[in-house]
Protein backbone atom coordinates (compact mmCIF):
# COMPACT_ATOMS: atom_id res chain seq x y z
CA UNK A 1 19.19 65.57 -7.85
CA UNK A 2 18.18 65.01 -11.44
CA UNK A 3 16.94 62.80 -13.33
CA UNK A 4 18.87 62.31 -16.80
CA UNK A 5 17.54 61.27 -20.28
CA UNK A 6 19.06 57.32 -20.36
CA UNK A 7 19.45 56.85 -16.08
CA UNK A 8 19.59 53.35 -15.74
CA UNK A 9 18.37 51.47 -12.97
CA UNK A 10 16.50 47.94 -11.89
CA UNK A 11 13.35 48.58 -11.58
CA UNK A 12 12.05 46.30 -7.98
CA UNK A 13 8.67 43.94 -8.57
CA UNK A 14 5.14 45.66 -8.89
CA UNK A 15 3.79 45.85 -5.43
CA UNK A 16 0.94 43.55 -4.33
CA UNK A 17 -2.97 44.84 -4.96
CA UNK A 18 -4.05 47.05 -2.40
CA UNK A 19 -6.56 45.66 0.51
CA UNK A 20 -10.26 46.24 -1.08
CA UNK A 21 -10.88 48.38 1.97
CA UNK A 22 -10.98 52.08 0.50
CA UNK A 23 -11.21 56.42 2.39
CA UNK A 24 -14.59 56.21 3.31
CA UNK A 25 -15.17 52.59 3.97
CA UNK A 26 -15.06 52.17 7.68
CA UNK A 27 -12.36 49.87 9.41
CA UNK A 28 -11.18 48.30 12.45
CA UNK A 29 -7.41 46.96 12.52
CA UNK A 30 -7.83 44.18 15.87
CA UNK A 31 -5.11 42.12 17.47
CA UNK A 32 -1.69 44.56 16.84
CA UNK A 33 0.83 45.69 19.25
CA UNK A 34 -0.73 49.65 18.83
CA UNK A 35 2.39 52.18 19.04
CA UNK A 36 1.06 55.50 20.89
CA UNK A 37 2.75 58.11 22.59
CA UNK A 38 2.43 56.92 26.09
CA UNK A 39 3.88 53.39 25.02
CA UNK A 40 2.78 50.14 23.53
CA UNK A 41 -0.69 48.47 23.89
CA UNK A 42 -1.45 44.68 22.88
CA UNK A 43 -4.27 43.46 21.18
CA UNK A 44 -5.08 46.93 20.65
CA UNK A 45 -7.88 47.85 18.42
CA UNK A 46 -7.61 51.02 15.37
CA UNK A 47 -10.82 52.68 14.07
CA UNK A 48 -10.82 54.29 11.13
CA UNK A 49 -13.61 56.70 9.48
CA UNK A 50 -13.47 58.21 6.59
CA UNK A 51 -9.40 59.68 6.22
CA UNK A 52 -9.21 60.03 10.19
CA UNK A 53 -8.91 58.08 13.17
CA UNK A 54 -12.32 57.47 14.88
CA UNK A 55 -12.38 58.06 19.14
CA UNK A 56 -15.24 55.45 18.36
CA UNK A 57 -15.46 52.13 16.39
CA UNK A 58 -18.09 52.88 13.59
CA UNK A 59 -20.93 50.89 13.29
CA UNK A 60 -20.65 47.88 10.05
CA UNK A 61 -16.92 48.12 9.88
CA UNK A 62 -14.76 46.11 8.23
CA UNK A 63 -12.73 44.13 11.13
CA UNK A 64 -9.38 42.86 10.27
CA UNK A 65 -7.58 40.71 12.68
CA UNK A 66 -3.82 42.16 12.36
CA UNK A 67 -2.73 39.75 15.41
CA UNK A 68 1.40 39.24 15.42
CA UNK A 69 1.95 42.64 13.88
CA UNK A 70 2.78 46.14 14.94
CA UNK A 71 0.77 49.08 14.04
CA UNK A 72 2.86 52.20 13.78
CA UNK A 73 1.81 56.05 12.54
CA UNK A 74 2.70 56.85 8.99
CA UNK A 75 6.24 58.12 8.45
CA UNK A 76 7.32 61.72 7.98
CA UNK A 77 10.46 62.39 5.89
CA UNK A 78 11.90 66.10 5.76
CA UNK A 79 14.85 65.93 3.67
CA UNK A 80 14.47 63.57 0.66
CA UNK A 81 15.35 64.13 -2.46
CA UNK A 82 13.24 61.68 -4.90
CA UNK A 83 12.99 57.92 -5.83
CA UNK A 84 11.23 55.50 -8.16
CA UNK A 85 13.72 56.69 -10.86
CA UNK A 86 12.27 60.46 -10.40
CA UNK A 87 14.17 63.59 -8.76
CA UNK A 88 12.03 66.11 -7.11
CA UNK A 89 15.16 68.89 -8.83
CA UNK A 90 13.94 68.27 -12.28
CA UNK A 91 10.91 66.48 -14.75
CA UNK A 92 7.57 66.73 -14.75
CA UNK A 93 5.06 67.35 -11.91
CA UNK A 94 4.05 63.12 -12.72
CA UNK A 95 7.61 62.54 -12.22
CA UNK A 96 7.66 63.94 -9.08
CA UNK A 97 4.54 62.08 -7.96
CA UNK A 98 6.14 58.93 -9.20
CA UNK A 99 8.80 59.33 -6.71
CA UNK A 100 6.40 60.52 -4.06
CA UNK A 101 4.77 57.35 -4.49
CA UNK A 102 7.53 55.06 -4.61
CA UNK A 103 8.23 56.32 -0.70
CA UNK A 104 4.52 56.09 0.16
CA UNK A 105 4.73 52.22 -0.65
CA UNK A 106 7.63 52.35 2.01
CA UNK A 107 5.61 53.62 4.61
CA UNK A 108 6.09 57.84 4.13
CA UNK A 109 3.02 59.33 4.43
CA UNK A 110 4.05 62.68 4.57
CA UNK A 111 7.42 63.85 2.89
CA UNK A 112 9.33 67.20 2.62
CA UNK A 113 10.39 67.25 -1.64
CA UNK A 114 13.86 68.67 -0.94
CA UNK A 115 15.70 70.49 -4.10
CA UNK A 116 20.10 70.00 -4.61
CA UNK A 117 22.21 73.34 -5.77
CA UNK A 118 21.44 74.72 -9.32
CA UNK A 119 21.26 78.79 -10.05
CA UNK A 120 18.99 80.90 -8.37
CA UNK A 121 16.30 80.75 -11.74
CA UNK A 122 16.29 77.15 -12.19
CA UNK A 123 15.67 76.77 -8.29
CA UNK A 124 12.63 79.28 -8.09
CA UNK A 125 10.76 77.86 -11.20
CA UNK A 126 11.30 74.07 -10.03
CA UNK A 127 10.09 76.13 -6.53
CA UNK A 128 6.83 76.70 -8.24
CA UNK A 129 6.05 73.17 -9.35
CA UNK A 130 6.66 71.97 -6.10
CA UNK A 131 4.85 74.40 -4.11
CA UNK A 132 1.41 73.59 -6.63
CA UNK A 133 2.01 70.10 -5.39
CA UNK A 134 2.05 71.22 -1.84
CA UNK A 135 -1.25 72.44 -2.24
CA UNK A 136 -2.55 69.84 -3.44
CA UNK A 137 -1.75 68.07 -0.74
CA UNK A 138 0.87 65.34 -2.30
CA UNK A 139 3.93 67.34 -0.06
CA UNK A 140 4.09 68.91 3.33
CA UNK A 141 6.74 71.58 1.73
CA UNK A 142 9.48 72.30 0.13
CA UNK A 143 13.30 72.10 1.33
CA UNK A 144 15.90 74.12 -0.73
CA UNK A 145 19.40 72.31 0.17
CA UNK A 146 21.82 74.81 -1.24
CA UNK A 147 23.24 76.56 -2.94
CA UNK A 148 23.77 78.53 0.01
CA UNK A 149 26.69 76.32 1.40
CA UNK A 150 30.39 75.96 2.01
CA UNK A 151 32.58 75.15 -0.89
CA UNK A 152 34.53 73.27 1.54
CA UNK A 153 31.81 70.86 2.69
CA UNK A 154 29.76 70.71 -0.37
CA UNK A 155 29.81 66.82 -0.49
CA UNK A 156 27.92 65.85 -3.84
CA UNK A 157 26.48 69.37 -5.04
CA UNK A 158 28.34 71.33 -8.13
CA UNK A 159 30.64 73.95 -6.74
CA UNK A 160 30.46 76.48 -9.06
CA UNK A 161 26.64 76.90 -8.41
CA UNK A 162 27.29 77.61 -4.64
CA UNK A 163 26.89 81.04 -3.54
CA UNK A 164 26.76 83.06 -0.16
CA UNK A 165 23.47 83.04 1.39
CA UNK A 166 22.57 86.82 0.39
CA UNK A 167 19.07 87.40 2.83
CA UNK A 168 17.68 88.91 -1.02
CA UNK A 169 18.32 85.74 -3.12
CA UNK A 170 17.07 83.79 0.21
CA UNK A 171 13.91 85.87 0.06
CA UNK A 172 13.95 84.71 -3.53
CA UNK A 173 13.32 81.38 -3.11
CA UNK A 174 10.81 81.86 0.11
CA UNK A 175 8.92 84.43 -2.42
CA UNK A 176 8.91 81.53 -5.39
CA UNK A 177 7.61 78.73 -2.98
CA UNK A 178 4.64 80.73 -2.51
CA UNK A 179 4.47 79.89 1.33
CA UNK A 180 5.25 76.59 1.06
CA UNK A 181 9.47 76.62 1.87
CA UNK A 182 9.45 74.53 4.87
CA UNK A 183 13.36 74.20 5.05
CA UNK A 184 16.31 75.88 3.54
CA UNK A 185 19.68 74.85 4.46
CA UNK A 186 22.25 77.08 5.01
CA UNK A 187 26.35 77.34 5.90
CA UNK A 188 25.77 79.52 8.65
CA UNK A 189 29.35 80.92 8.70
CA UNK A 190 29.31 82.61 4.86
CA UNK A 191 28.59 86.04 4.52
CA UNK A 192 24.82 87.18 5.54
CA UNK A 193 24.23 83.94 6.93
CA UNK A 194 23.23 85.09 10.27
CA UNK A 195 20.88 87.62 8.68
CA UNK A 196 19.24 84.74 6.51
CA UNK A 197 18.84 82.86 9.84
CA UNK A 198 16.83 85.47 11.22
CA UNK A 199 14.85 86.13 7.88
CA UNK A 200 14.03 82.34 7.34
CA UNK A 201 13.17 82.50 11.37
CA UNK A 202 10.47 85.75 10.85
CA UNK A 203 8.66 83.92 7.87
CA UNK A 204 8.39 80.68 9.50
CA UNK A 205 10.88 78.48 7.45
CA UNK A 206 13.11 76.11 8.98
CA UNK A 207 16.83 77.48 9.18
CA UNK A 208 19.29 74.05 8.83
CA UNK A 209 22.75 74.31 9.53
CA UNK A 210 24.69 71.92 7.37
CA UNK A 211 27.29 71.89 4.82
CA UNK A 212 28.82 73.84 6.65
CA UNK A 213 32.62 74.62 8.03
CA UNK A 214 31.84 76.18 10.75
CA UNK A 215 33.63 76.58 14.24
CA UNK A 216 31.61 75.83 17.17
CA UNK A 217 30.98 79.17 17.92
CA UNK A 218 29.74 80.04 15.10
CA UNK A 219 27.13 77.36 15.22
CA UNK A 220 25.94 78.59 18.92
CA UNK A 221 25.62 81.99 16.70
CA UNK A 222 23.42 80.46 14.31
CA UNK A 223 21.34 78.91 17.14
CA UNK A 224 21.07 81.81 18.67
CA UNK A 225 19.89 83.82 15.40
CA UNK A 226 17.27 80.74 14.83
CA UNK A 227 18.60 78.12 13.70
CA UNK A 228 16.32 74.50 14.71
CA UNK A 229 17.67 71.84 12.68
CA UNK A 230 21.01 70.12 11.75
CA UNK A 231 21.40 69.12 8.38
CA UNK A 232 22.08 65.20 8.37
CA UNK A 233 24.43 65.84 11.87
CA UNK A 234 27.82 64.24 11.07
CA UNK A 235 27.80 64.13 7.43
CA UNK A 236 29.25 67.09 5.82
CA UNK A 237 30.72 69.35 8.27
CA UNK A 238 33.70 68.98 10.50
CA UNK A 239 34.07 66.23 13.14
CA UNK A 240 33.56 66.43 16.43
CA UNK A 241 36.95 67.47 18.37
CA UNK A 242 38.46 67.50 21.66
CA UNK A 243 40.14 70.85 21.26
CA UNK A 244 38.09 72.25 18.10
CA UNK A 245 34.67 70.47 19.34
CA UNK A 246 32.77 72.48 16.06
CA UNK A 247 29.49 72.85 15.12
CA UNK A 248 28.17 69.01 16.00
CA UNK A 249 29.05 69.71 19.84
CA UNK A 250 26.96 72.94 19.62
CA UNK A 251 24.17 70.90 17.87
CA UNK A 252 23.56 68.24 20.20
CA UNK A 253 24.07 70.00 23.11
CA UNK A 254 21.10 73.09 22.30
CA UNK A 255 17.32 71.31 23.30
CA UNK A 256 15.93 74.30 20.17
CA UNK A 257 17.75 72.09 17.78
CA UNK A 258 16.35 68.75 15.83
CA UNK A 259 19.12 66.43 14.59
CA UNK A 260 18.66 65.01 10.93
CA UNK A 261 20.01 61.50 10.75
CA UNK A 262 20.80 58.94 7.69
CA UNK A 263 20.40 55.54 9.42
CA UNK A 264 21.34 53.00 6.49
CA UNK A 265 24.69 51.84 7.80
CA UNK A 266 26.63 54.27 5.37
CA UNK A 267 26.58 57.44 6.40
CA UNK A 268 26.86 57.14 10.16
CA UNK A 269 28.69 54.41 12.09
CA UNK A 270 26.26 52.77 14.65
CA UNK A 271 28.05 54.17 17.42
CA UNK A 272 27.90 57.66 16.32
CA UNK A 273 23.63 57.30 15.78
CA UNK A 274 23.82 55.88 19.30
CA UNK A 275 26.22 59.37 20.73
CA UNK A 276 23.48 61.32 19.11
CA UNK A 277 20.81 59.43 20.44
CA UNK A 278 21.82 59.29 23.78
CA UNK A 279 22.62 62.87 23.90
CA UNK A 280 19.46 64.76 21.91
CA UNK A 281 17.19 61.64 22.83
CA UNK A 282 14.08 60.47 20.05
CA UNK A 283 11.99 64.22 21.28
CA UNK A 284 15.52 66.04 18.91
CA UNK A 285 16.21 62.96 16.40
CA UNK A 286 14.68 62.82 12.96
CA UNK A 287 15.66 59.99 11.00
CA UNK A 288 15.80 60.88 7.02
CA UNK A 289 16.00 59.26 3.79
CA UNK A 290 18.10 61.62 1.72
CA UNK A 291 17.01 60.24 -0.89
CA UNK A 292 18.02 60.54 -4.65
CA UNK A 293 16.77 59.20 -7.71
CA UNK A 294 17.85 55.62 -7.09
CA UNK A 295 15.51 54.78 -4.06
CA UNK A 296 13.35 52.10 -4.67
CA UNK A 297 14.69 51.66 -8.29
CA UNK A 298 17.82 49.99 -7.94
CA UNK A 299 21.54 50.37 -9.14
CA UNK A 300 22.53 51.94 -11.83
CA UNK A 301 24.06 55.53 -13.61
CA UNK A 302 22.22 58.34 -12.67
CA UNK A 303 22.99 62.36 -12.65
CA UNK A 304 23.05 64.66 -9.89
CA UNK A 305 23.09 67.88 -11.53
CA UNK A 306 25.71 67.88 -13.43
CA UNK A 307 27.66 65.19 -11.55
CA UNK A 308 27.82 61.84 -12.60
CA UNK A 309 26.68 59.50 -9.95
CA UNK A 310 27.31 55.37 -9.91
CA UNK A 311 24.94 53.38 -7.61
CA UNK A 312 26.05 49.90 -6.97
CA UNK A 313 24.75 47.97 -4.07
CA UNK A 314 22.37 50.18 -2.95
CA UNK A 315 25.08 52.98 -2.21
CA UNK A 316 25.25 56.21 -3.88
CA UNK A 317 28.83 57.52 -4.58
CA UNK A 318 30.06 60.54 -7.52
CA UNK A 319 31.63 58.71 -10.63
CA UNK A 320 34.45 61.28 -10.11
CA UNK A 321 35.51 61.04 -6.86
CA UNK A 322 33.43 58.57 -5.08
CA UNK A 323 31.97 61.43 -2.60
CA UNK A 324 28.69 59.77 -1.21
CA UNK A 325 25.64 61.48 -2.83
CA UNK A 326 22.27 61.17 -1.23
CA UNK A 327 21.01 57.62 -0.49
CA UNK A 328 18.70 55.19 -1.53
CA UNK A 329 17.09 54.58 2.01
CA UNK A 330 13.19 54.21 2.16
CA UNK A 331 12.40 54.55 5.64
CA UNK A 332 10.83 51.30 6.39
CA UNK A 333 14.32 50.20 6.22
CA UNK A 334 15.67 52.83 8.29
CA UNK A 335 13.24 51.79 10.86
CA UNK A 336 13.92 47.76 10.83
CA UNK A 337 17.20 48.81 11.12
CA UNK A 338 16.70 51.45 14.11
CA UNK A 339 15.34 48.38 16.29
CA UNK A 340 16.99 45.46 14.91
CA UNK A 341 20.50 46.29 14.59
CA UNK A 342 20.90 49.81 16.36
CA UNK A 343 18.58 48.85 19.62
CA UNK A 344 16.43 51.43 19.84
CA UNK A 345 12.83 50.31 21.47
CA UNK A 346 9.88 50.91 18.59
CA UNK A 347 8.49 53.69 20.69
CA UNK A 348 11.69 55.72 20.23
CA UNK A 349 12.33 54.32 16.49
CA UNK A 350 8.68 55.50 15.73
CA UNK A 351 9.30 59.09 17.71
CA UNK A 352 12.44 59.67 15.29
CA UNK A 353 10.27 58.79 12.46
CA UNK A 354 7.10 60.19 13.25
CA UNK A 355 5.96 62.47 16.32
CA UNK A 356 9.57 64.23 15.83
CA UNK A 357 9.59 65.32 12.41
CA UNK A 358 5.98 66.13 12.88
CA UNK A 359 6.47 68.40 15.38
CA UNK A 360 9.09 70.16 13.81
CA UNK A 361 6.97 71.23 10.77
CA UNK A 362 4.09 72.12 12.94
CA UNK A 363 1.69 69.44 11.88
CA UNK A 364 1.25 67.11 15.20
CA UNK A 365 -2.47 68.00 15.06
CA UNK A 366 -2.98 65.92 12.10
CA UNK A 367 0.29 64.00 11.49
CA UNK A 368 2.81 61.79 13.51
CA UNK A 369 0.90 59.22 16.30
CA UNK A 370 -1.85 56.90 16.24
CA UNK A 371 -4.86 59.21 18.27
CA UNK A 372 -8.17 60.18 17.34
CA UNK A 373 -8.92 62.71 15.00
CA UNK A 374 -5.91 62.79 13.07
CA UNK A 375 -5.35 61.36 9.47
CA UNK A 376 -5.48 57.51 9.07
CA UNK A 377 -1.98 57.43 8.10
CA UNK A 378 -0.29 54.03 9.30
CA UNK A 379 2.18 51.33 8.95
CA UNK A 380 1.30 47.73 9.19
CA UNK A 381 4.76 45.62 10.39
CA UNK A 382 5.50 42.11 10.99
CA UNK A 383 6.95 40.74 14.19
CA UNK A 384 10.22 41.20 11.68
CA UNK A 385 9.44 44.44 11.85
CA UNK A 386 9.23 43.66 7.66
CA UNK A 387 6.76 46.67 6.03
CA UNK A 388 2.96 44.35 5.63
CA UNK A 389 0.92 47.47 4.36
CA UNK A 390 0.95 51.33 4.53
CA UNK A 391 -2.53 53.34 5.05
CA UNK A 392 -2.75 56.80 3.79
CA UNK A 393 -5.43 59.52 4.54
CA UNK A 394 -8.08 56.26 5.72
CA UNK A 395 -6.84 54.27 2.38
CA UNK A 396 -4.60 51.08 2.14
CA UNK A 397 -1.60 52.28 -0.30
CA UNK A 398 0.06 49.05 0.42
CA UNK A 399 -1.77 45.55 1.37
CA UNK A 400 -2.16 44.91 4.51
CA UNK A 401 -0.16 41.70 3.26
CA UNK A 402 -1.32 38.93 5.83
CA UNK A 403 -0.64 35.62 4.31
């Protein structure tokens, strides 16, 4: 998704002055609902050290009584596309980082910079911005969706960039991210797609099936070749069938795959979160953003590519056709929502936005629940479940906001 000279959007107030307490200054959070693994604890008590969670409370630190709130592990988004007014497709490197920042005030700590279809040159030198990023440590990888995807499922990406998923011009991409692809997308069914399965597979990259027309069998091909994550399950591939069940049967039924979902009302009707729910269960669910440009900016004309794109009420739709086109979710709101209106219990809400995705990109050591050792990354909610601060790496981001 790209930014374009003249986007317009409404840019949301300036966030409130981080909490004084700073990485390195020790910190006790006392008084929260504490969301682990093994369930919820009250009054529980957080130590922090430095950027990690201390297994002891460190001597002179700074206590602050977080009573009435919920304290949740940092967020972990694998397929979003940018925000703040920025696209992770195109601009500068401080563009990206302005969108990377507009999701950490929303409670991602760690986030997957996912690319939209362009040609194969454009893709591998935005490829190498992104993966110097990575290294820095500002993304956990990089997640090409497209061009390798069906023409007849292609939702809001430029057709006449799409290509088959040739293993070479897959290799391409994995070659230009410099170990750093942690996703590519593919439409299993095109020509070499099973082959790029299996290369993706033997280099450690995620193979996603999505935008994709594929048959059910087909899908249980993919799977078998490697294939561990559905693309945004629902959205932009055939619907489920009683006679022609295709490939969202065959991806909630497999325990190897990990179901993307768009929880922000739009893209999936409550029941349909709740079929996939109840059938993968929070341990296979990954709740997304999707995001494009327009997340935490506001409405507005922006470009995707070379397609027009109007948002107006918070929902992203093509000027052309009105297609839906990414999203402008920040997933504090997908989790107020996952509770509040969908019914999920906050330790399955926080394993769909946390402990799953970590998992899935290998990073559980340091990333995705509240034990000690790993990074200090943390959410700070109201009984509301309203976002009260965000703590990154042992430093407030956001607030905490207590008054």
């Amino acid at each position: 998704m790209t930014d374009a000279p003249g986007a317009r959007g409404t840019a949301r107030p300036a966030t409130p002055p981080p909490h004084p307490a700073t990485a390195g200054h020790p910190t006790v959070l006392t008084g929260a609902t504490v969301v682990l693994p093994s369930g919820t604890v009250e009054n529980g008590r957080v130590a922090i050290e430095g950027t990690r969670i201390a297994r002891v409370e460190p001597e002179n630190a700074q206590v602050i009584d977080v009573t009435d709130h919920y304290v949740i592990p940092g967020f972990v988004d694998i397929h979003n596309h940018g925000g703040g007014g920025a696209s992770f497709t195109s601009g500068s490197a401080e563009d990206v980082l302005r969108g990377i920042h507009t999701h950490r005030l929303h409670g991602t700590t760690t986030l997957v910079a996912s690319t939209v279809t362009g040609d194969m040159d454009t893709l591998a030198r935005r490829a190498g911005l992104l993966s110097e990023l990575a290294e820095q440590g500002e993304i956990a990888g990089i997640h090409f969706e497209g061009p390798f995807i069906s023409p007849c499922r292609k939702g809001a990406h430029s057709e006449e960039l799409l290509r088959d998923p040739d293993p070479a011009e897959v290799r391409k991409l994995i070659d230009a991210a410099r170990g750093r692809a942690a996703m590519v997308t593919l439409a299993t069914e095109l020509p070499g797609g099973l082959d790029s399965v299996r290369l993706l597979s033997e280099h450690g990259v995620i193979a996603a099936v999505g935008h994709t027309d594929a048959t059910y069998e087909q899908t249980v091909q993919a799977i078998d070749a490697g294939a561990t994550v559905a693309t945004h399950l629902f959205n932009a591939m055939p619907p489920l069938g009683h006679r022609s069940p295709g490939p969202i049967a065959a991806l909630l039924e497999d325990d190897r795959i990990t179901v993307e979902l768009i929880n922000d009302g739009t893209h999936l009707h409550p029941a349909a979160l709740q079929l996939a729910f109840h059938r993968a269960g929070a341990h296979r669910v990954a709740f997304i953003t999707d995001a494009m440009d327009a997340a935490g900016f506001g409405d507005g004309r922006y470009w995707l590519g070379p397609l027009e794109v109007e948002v107006a009420d918070g929902v992203a739709r093509l000027a052309a056709d009105g297609t839906i086109a990414g999203s402008t979710l920040t997933l504090d709101r997908a989790f107020q929502r996952a509770v509040t209106v969908d019914g999920l219990s906050v330790v399955d809400a926080v394993r769909a936005l946390s402990e799953t995705p970590a998992r899935l990109l290998g990073m559980s050591d340091r990333i995705g629940s509240l034990e000690p050792g790993k990074n200090a990354d943390l959410v700070l909610l109201d009984a509301a479940f309203e976002l009260k601060g965000v703590m990154r790496r042992g430093e407030w981001v956001v607030g905490p906001q207590l008054g």
